[in-house]
Protein backbone atom coordinates (compact mmCIF):
# COMPACT_ATOMS: atom_id res chain seq x y z
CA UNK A 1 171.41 62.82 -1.98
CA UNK A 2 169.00 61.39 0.81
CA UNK A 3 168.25 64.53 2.42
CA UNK A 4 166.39 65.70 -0.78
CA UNK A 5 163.61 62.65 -0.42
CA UNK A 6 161.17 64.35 1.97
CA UNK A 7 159.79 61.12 2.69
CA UNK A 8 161.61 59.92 5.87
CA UNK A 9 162.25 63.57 6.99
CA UNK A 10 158.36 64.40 6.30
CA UNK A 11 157.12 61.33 8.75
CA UNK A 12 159.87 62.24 11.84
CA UNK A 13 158.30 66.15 11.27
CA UNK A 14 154.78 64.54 11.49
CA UNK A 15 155.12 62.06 14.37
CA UNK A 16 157.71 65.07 16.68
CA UNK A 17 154.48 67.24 16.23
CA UNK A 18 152.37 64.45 17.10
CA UNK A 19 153.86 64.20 20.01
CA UNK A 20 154.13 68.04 21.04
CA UNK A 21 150.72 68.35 20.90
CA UNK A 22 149.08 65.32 21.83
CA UNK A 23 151.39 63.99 24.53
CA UNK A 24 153.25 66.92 26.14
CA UNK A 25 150.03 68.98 26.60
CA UNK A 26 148.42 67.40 29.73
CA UNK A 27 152.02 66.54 30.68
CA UNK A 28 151.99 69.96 31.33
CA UNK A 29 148.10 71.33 32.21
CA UNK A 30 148.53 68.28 35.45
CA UNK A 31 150.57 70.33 37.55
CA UNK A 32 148.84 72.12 40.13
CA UNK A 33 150.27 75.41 41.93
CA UNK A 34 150.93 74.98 45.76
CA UNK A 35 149.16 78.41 46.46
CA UNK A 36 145.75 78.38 44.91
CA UNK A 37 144.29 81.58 45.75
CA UNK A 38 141.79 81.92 48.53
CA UNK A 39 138.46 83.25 48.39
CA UNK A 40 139.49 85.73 51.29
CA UNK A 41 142.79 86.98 49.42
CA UNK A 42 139.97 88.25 46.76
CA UNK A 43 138.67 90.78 48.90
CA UNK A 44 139.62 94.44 47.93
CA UNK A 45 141.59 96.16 50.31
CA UNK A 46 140.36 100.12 51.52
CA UNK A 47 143.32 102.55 49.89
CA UNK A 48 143.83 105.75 51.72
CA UNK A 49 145.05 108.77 49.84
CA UNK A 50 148.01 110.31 50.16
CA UNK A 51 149.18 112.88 52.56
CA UNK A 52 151.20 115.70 50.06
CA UNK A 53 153.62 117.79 52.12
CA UNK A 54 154.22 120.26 49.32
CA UNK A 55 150.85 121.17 48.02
């Protein structure tokens, strides 16, 4: 029964992880988001409390 040699079925396991981490990763940390965040969007905005009719 071939599938009970771990061999051949050891090296595809080794080389698919490999792969997921050294090639996907900066596959994936290149893209950039459209809408980086601007320094002004940072700025805290003044609440105002509410207005309770019913107390």
């Amino acid at each position: 029964m071939p599938q009970l040699n771990p061999a051949p079925w050891f090296m595809i396991l080794v080389l698919s992880w490999l792969v997921f981490l050294i090639v996907i990763p900066p596959k994936v940390l290149a893209h950039t988001f459209p809408n980086e965040p601007s320094p002004s969007a940072a700025e805290k905005s003044e609440t105002k409390s509410w207005n309770w009719p019913w107390y």
